[in-house]
Every structure is written in C-alpha cells, then in structure tokens.
PDB file of N, CA and C in Angstrom:
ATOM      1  N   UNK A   1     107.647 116.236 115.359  1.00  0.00           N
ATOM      2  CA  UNK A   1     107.786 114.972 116.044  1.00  0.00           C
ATOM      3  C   UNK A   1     107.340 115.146 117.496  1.00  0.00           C
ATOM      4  N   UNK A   2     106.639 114.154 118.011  1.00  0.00           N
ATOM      5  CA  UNK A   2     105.701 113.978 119.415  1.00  0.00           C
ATOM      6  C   UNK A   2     107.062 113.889 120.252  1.00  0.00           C
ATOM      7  N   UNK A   3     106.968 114.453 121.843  1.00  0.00           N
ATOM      8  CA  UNK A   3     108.042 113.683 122.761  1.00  0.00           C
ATOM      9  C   UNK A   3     107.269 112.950 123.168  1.00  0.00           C
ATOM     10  N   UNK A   4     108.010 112.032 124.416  1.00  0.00           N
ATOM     11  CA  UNK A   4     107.787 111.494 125.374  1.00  0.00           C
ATOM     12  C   UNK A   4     106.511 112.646 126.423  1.00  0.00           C
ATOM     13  N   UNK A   5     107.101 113.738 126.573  1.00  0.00           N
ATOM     14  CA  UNK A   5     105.882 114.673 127.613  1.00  0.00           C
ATOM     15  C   UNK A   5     105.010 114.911 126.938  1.00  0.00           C
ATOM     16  N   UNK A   6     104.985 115.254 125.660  1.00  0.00           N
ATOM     17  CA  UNK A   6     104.055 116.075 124.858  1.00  0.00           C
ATOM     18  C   UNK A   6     102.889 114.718 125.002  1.00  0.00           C
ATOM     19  N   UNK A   7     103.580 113.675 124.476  1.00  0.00           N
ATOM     20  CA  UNK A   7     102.188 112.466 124.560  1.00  0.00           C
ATOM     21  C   UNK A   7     101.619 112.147 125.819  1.00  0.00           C
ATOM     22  N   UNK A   8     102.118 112.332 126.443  1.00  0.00           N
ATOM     23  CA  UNK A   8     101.323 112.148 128.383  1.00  0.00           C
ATOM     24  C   UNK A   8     100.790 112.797 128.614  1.00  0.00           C
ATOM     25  N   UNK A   9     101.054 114.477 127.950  1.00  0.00           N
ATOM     26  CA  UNK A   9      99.987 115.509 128.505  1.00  0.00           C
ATOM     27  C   UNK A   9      98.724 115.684 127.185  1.00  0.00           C
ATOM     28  N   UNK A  10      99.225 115.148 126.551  1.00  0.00           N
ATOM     29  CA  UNK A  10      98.573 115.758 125.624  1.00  0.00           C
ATOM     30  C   UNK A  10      97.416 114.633 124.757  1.00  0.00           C
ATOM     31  N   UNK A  11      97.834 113.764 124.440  1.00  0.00           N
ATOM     32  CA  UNK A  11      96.984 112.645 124.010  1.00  0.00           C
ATOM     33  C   UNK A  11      96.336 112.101 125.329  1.00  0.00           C
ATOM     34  N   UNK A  12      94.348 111.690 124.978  1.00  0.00           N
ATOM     35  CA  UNK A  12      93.340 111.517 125.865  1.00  0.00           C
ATOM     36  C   UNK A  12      92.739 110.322 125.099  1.00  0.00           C
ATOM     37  N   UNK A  13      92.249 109.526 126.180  1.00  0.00           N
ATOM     38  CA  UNK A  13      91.173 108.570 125.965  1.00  0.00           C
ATOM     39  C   UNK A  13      92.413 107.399 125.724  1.00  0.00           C
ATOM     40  N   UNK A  14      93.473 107.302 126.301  1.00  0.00           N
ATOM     41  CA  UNK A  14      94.417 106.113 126.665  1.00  0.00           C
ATOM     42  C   UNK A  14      94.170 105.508 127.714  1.00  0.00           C
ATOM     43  N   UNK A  15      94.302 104.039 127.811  1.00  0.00           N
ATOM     44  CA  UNK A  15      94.269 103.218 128.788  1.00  0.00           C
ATOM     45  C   UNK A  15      95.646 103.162 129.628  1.00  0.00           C
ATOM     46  N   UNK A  16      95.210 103.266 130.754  1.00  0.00           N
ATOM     47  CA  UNK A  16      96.254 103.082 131.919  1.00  0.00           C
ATOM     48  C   UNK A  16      97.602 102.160 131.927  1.00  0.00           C
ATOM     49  N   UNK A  17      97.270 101.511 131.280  1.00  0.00           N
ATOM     50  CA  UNK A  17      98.805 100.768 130.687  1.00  0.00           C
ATOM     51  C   UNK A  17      99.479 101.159 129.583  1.00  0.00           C
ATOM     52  N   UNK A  18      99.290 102.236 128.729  1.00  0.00           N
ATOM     53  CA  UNK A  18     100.050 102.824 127.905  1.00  0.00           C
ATOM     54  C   UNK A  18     101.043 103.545 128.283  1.00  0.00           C
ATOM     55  N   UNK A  19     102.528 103.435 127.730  1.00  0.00           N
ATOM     56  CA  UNK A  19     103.762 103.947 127.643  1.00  0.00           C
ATOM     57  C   UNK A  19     104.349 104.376 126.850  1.00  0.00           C
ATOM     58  N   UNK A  20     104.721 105.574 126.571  1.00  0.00           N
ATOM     59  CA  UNK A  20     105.897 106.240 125.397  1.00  0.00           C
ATOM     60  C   UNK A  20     106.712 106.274 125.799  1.00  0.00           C
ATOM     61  N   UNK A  21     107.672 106.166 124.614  1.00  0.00           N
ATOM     62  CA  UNK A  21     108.941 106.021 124.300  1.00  0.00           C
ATOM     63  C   UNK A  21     109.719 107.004 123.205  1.00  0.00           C
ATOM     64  N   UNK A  22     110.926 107.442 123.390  1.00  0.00           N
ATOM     65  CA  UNK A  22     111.178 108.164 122.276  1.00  0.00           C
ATOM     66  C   UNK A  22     112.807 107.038 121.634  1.00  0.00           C
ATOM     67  N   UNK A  23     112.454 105.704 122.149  1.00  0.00           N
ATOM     68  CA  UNK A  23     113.387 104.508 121.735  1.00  0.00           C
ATOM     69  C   UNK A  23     112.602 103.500 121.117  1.00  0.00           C
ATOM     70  N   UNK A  24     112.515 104.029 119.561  1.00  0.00           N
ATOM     71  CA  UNK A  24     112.139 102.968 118.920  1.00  0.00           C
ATOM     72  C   UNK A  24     112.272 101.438 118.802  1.00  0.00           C
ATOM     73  N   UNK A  25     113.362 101.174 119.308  1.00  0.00           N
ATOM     74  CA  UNK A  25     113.864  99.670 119.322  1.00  0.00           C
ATOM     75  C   UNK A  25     112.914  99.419 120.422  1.00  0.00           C
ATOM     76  N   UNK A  26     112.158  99.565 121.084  1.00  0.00           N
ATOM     77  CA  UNK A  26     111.040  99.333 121.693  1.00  0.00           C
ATOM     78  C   UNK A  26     109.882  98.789 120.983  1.00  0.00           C
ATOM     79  N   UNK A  27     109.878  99.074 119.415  1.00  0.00           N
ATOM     80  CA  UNK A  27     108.431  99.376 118.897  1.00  0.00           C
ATOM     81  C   UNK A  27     107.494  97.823 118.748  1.00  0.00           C
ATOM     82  N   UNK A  28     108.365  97.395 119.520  1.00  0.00           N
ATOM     83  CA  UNK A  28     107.608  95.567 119.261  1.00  0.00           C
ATOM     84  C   UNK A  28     108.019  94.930 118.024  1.00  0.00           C
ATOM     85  N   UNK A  29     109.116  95.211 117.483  1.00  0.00           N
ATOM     86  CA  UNK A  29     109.519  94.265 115.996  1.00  0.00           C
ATOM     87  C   UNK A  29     110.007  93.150 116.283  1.00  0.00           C
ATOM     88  N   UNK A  30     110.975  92.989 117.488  1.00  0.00           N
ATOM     89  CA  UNK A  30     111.448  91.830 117.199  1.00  0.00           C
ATOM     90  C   UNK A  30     110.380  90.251 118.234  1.00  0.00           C
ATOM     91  N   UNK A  31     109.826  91.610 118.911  1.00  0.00           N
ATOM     92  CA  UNK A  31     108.281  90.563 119.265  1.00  0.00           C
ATOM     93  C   UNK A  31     107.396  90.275 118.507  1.00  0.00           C
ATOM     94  N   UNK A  32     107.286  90.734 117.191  1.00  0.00           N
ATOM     95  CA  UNK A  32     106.308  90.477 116.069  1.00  0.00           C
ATOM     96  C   UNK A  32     107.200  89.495 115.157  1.00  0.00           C
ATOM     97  N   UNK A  33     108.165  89.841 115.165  1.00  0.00           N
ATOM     98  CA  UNK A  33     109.309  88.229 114.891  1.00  0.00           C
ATOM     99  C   UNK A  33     109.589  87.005 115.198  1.00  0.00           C
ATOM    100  N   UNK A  34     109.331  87.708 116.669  1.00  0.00           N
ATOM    101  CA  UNK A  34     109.815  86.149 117.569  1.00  0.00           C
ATOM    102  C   UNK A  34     107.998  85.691 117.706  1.00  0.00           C
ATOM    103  N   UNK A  35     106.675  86.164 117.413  1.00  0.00           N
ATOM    104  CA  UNK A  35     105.262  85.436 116.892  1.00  0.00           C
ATOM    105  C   UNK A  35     104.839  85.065 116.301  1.00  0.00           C
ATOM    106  N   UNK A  36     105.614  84.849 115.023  1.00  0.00           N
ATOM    107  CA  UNK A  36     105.561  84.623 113.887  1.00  0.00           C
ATOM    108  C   UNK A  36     105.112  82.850 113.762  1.00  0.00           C
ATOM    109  N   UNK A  37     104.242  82.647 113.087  1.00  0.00           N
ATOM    110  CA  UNK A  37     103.966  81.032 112.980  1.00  0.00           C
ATOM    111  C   UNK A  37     104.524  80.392 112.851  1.00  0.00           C
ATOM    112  N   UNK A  38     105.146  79.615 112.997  1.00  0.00           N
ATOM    113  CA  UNK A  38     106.492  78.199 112.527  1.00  0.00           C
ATOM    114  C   UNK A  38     105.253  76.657 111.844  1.00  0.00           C
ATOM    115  N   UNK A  39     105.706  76.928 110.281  1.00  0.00           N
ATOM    116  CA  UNK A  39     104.898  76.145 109.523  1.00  0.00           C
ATOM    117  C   UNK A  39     105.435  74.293 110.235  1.00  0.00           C
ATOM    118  N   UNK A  40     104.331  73.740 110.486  1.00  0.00           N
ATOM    119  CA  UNK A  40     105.141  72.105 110.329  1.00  0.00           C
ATOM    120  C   UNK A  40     104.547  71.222 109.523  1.00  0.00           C
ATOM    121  N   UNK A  41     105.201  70.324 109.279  1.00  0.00           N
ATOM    122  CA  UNK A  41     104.285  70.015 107.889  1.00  0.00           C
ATOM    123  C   UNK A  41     105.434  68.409 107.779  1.00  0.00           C
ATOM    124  N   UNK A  42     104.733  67.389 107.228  1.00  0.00           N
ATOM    125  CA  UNK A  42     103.218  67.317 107.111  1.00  0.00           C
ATOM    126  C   UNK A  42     102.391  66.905 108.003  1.00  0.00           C
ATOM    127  N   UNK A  43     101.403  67.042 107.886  1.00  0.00           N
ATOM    128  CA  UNK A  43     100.405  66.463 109.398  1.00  0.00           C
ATOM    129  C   UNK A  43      99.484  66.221 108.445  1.00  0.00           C
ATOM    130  N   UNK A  44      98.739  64.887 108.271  1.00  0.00           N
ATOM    131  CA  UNK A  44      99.268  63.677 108.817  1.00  0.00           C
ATOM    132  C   UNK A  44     101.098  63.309 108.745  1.00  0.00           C
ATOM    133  N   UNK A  45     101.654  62.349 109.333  1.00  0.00           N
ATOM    134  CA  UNK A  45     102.999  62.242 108.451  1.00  0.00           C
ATOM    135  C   UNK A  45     102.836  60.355 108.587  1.00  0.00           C
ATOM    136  N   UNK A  46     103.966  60.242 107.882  1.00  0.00           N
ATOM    137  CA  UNK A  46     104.409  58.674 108.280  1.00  0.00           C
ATOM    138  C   UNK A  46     105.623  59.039 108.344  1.00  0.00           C
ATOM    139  N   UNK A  47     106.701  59.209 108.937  1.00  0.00           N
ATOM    140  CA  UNK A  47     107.777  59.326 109.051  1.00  0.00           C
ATOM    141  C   UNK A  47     108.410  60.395 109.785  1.00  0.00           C
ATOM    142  N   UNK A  48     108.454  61.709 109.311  1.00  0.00           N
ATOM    143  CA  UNK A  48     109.016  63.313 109.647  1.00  0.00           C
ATOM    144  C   UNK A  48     108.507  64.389 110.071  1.00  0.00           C
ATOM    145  N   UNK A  49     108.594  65.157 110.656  1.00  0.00           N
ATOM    146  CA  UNK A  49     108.008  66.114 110.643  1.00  0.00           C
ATOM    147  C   UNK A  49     109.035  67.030 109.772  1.00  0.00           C
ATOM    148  N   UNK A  50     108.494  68.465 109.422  1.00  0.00           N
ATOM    149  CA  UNK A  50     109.575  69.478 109.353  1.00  0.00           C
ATOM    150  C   UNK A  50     108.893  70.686 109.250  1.00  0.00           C
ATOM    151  N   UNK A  51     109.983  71.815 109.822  1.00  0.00           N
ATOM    152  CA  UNK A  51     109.653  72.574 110.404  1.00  0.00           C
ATOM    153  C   UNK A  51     109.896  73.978 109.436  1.00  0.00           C
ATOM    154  N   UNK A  52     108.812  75.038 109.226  1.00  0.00           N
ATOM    155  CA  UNK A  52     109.636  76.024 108.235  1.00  0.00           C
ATOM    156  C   UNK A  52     111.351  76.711 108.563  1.00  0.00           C
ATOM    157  N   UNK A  53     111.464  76.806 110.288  1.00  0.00           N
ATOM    158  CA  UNK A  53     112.483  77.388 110.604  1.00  0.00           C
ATOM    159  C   UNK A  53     113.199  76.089 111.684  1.00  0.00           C
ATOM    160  N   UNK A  54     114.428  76.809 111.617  1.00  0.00           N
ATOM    161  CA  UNK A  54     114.765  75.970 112.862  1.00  0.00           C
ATOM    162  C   UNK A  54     114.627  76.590 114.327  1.00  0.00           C
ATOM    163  N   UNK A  55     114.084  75.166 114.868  1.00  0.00           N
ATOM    164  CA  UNK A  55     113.893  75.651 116.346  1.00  0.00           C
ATOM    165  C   UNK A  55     114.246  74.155 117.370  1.00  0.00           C
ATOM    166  N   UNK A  56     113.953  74.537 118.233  1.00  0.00           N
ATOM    167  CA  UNK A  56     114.179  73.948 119.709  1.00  0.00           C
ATOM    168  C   UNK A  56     112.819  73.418 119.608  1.00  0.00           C
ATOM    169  N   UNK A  57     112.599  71.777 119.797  1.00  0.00           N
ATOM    170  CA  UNK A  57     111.367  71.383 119.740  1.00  0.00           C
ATOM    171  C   UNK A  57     111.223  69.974 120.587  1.00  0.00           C
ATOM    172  N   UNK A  58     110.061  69.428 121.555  1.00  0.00           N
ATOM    173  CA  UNK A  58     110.170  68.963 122.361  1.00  0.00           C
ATOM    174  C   UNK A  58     108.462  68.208 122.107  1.00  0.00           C
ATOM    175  N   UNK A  59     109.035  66.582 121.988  1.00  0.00           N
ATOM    176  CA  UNK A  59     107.340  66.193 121.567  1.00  0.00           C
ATOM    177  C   UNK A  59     106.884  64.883 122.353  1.00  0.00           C
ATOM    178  N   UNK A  60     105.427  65.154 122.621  1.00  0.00           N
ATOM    179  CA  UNK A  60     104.920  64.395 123.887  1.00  0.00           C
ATOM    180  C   UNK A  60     103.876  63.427 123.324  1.00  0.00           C
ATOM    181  N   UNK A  61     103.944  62.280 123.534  1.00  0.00           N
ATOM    182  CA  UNK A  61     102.968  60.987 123.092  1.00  0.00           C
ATOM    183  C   UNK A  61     101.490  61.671 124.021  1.00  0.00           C
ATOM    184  N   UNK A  62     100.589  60.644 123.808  1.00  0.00           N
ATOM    185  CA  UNK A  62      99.325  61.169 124.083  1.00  0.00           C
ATOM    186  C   UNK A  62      99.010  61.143 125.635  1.00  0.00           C
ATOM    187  N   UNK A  63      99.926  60.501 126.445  1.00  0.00           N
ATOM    188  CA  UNK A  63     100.020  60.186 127.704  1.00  0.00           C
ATOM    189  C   UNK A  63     101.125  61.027 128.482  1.00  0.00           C
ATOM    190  N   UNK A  64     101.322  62.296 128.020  1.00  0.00           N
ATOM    191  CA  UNK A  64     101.888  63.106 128.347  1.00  0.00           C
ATOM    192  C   UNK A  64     103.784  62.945 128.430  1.00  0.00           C
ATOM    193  N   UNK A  65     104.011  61.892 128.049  1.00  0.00           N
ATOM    194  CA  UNK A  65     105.271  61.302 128.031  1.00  0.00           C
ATOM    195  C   UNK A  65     106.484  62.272 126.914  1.00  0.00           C
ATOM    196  N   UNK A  66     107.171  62.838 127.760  1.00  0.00           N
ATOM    197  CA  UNK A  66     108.211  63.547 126.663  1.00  0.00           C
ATOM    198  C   UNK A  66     108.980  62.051 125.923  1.00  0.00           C
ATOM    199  N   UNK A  67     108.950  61.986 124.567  1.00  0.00           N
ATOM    200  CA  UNK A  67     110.016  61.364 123.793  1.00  0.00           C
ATOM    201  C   UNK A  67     110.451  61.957 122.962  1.00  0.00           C
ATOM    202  N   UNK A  68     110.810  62.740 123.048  1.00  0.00           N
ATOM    203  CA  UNK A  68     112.123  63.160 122.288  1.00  0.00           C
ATOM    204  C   UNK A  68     112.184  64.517 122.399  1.00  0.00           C
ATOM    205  N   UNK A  69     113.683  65.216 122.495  1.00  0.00           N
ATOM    206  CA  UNK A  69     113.715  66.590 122.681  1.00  0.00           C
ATOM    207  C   UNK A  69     115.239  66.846 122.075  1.00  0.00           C
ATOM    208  N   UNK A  70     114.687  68.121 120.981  1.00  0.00           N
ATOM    209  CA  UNK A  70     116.086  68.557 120.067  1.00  0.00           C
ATOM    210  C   UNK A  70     116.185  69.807 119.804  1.00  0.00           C
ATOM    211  N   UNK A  71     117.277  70.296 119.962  1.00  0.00           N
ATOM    212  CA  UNK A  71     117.467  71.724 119.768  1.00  0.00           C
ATOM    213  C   UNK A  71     118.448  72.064 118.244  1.00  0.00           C
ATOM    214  N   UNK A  72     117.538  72.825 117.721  1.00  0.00           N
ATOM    215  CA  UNK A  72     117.891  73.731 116.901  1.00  0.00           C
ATOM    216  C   UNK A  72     117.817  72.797 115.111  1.00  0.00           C
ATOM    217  N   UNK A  73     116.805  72.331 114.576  1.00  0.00           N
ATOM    218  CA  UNK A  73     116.679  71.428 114.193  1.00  0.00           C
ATOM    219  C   UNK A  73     115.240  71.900 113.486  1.00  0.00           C
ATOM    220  N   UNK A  74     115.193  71.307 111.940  1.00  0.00           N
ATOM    221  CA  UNK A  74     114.013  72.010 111.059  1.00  0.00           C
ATOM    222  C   UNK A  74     113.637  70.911 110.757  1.00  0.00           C
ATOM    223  N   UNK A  75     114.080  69.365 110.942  1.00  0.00           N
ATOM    224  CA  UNK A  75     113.098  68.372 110.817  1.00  0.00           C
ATOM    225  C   UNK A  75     113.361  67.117 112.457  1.00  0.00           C
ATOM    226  N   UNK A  76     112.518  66.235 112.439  1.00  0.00           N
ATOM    227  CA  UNK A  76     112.314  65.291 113.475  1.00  0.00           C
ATOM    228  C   UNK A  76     111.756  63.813 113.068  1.00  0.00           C
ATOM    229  N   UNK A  77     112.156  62.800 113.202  1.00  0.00           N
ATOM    230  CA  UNK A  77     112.508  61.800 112.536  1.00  0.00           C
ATOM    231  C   UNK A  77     110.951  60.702 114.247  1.00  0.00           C
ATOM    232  N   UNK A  78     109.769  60.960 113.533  1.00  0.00           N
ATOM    233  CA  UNK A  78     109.354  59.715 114.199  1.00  0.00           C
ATOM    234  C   UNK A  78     108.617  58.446 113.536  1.00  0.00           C
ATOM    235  N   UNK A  79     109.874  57.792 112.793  1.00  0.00           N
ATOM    236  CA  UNK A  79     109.350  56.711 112.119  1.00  0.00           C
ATOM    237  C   UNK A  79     109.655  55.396 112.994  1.00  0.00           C
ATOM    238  N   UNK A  80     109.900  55.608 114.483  1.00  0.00           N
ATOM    239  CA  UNK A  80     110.079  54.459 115.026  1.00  0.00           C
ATOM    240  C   UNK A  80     109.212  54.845 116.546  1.00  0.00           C
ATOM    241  N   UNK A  81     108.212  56.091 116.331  1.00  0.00           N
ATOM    242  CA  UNK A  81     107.059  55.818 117.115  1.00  0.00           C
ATOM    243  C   UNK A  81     105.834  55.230 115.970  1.00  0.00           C
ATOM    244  N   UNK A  82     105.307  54.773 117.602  1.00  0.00           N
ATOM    245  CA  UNK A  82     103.828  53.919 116.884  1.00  0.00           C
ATOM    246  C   UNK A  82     102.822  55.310 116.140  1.00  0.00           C
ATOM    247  N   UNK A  83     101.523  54.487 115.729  1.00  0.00           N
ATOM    248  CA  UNK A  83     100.722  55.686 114.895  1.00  0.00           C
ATOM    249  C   UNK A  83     100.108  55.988 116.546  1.00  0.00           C
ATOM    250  N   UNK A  84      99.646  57.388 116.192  1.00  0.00           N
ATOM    251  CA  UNK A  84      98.651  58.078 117.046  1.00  0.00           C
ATOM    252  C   UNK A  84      98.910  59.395 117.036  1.00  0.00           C
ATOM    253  N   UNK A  85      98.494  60.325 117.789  1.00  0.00           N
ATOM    254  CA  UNK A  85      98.627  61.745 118.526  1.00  0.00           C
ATOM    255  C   UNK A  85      99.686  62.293 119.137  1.00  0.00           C
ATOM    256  N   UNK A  86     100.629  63.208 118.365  1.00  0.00           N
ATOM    257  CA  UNK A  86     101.909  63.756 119.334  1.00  0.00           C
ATOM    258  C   UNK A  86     101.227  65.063 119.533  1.00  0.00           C
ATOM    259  N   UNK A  87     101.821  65.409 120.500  1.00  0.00           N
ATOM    260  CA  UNK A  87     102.023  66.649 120.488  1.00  0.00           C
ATOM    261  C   UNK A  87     103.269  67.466 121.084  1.00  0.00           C
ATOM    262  N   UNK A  88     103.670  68.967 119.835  1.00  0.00           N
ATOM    263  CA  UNK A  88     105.457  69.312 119.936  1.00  0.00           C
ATOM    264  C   UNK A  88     104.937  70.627 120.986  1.00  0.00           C
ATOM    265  N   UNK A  89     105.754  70.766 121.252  1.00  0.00           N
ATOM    266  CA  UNK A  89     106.142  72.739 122.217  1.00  0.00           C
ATOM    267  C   UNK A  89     107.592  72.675 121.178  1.00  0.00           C
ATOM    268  N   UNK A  90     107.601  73.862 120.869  1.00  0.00           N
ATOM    269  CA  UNK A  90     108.600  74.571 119.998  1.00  0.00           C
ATOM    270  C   UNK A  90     109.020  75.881 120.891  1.00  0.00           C
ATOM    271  N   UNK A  91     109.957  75.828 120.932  1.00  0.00           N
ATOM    272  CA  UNK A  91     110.279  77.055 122.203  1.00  0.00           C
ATOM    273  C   UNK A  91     111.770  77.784 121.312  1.00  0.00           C
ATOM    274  N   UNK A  92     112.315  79.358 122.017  1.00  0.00           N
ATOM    275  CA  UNK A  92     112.799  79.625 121.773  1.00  0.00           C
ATOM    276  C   UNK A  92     114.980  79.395 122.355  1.00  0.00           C
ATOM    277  N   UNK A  93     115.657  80.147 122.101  1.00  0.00           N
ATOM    278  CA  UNK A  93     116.651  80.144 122.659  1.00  0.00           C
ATOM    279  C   UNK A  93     116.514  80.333 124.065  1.00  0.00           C
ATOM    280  N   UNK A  94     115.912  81.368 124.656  1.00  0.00           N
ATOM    281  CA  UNK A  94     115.467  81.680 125.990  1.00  0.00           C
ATOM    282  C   UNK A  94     114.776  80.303 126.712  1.00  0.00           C
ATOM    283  N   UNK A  95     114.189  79.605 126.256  1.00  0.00           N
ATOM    284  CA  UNK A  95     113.140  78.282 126.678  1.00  0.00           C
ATOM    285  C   UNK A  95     111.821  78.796 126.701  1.00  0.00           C
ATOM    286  N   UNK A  96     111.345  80.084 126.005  1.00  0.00           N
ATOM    287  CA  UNK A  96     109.805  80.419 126.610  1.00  0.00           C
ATOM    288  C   UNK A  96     109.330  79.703 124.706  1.00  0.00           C
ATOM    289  N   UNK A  97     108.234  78.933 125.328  1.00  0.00           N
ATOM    290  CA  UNK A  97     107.341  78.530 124.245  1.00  0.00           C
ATOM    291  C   UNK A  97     106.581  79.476 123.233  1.00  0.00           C
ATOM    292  N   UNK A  98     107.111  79.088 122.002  1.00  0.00           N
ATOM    293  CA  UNK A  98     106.589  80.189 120.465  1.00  0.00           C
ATOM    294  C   UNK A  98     105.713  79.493 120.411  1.00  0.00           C
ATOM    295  N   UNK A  99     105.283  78.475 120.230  1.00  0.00           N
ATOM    296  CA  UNK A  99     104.444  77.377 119.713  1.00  0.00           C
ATOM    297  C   UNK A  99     103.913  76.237 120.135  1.00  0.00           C
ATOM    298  N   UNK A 100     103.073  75.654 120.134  1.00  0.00           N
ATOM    299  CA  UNK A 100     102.359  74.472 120.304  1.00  0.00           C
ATOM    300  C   UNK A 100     101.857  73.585 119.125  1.00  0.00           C
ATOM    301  N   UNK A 101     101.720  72.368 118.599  1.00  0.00           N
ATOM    302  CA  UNK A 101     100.748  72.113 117.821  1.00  0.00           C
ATOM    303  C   UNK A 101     100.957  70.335 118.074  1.00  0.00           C
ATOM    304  N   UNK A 102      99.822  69.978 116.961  1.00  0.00           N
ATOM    305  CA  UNK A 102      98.984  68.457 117.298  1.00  0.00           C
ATOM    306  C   UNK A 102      99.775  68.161 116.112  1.00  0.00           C
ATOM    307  N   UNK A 103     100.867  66.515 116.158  1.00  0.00           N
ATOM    308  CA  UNK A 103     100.833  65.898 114.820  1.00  0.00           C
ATOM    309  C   UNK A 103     100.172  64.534 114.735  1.00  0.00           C
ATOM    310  N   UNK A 104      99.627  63.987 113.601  1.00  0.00           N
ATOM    311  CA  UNK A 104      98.926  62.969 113.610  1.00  0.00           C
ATOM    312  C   UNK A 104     100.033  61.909 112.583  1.00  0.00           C
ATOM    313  N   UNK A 105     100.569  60.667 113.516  1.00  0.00           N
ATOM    314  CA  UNK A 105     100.936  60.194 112.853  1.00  0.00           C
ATOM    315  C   UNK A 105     100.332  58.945 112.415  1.00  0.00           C
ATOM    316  N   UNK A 106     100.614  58.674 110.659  1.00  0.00           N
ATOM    317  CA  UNK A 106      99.603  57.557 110.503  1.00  0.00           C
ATOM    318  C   UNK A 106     100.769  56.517 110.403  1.00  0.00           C
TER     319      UNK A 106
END
C-alpha cells in the first residue's frame, strides 16, 4: 500500500493541483452522489412536473420571475400557470445548485 510520502516523492508527470490522502472518505463518493442527474419528467407537461428524487426546487417564468419555491418535494403542481417556458434550479440542503433544466408547458 502507497503512503501519503511515498506518492509525492515518488509518482511523476502530476499536475500541480494534485493531493494525497491516506483518508479515503475523501475519495469523491459522496460528490459523485450529490452529481448525479435528477430525472424530471414530463417535459412537455400539462399539469406536473416530477422529480426522480426529492429535492429543493425553485421555478422561474420566462421573464425571470420566481413563482414558486418548495423544499423537499418529488412533484410540483403548475396547472394554474399559463403555457410557455419555465425554468427550475434544483438545489441541495446546503442551497448550492445540483441542477438546472427547461420545462415546456403546453
């Protein structure tokens, strides 16, 4: 098993921002978790959106106008906006944005 010194002195042709660790809980898993795609569906809709997971989701008419914002929630109910172009930010517990996407409502 590599240490922490053995890889600094010893492994070449690394870029200057590389770091070892001999603390795996480092290894980027739960950042490859928390990147994970969040399906929404359906797009087009007439009515709902919904979401594969639940999240914190926040959705803006085409004029940049927030209407409506809900936390922790796997579907969203816009059958009493008009048709056109939303668009959601899906963010986490922290507030940093997982996601973006376009819904088209007919």
């Amino acid at each position: 098993m590599y240490t922490v010194a053995y890889s600094i002195s010893n492994w070449r042709n690394k870029d200057n921002t590389a770091n070892f660790s001999d603390n795996c809980s480092t290894a980027g898993i739960n950042q490859a978790t928390e990147n994970k795609v969040i399906a929404v569906y359906p797009n087009p809709t007439k009515n709902h959106i919904d979401f594969s997971i639940h999240t914190n989701v926040q959705i803006f008419n085409a004029t940049a106008q927030l209407i409506a914002e809900k936390k922790n929630v796997n579907t969203l109910d816009l059958s009493t906006q008009p048709t056109g172009i939303y668009f959601i930010t899906l963010t986490n517990n922290n507030g940093q944005v997982i996601q973006r996407s376009k819904i088209v409502k007919e």
